[in-house]
Protein backbone atom coordinates (compact mmCIF):
# COMPACT_ATOMS: atom_id res chain seq x y z
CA UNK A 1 203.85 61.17 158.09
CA UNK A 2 200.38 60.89 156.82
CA UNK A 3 197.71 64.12 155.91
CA UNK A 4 194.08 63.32 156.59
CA UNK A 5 192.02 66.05 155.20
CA UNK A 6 188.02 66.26 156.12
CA UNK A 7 185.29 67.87 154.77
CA UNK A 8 182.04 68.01 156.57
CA UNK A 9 178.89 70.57 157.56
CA UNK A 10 178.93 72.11 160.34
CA UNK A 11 176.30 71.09 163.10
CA UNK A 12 175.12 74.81 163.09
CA UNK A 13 171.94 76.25 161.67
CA UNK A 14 173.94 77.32 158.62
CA UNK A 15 175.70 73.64 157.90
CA UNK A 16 178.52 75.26 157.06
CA UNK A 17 181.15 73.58 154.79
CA UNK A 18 184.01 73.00 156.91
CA UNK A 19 187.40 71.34 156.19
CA UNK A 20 190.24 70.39 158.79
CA UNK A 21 193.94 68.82 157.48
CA UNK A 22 195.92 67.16 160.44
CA UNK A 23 199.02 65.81 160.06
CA UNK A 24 200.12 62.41 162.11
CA UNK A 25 203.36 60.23 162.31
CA UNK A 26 202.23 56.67 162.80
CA UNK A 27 203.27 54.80 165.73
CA UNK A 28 203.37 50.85 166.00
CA UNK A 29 202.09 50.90 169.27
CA UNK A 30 199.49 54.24 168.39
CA UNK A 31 195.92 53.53 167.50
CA UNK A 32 195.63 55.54 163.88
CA UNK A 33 194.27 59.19 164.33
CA UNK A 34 191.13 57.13 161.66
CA UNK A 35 190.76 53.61 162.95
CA UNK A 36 188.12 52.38 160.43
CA UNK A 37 188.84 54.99 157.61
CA UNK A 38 186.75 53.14 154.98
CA UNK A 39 183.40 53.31 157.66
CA UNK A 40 183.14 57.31 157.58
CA UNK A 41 179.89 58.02 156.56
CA UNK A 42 179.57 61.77 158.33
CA UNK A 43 182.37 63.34 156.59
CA UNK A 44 184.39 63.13 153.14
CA UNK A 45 188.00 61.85 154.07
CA UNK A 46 191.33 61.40 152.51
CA UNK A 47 194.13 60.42 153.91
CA UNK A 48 197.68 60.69 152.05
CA UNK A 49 201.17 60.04 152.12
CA UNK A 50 204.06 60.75 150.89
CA UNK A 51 204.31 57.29 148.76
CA UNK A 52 200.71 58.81 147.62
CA UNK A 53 202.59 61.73 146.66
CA UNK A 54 205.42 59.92 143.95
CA UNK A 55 202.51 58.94 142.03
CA UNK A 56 201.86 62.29 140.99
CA UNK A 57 205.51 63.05 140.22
């Protein structure tokens, strides 16, 4: 399972700071839920995993 959490403005007259997590289970055959992760220039990303999460351990 990997956690992708976003941060972004909102397209409103306010720009709002907004923030969505979503939670996936890769598939071989599944295009990711972030294709081209590194090329996201509208929003701050991260995307984690549990191997991410040993390192903190």
């Amino acid at each position: 399972m990997k956690a992708y959490v976003s941060l972004f403005f909102a397209d409103t007259e306010e720009a709002l700071l907004t923030s969505n997590v979503t939670f996936c289970t890769p598939l071989p055959d599944v295009r990711p839920y972030i294709p081209d992760l590194e090329a996201v220039t509208d929003a701050a990303v991260a995307e984690s995993s549990l191997e991410d999460c040993s390192a903190w351990s």
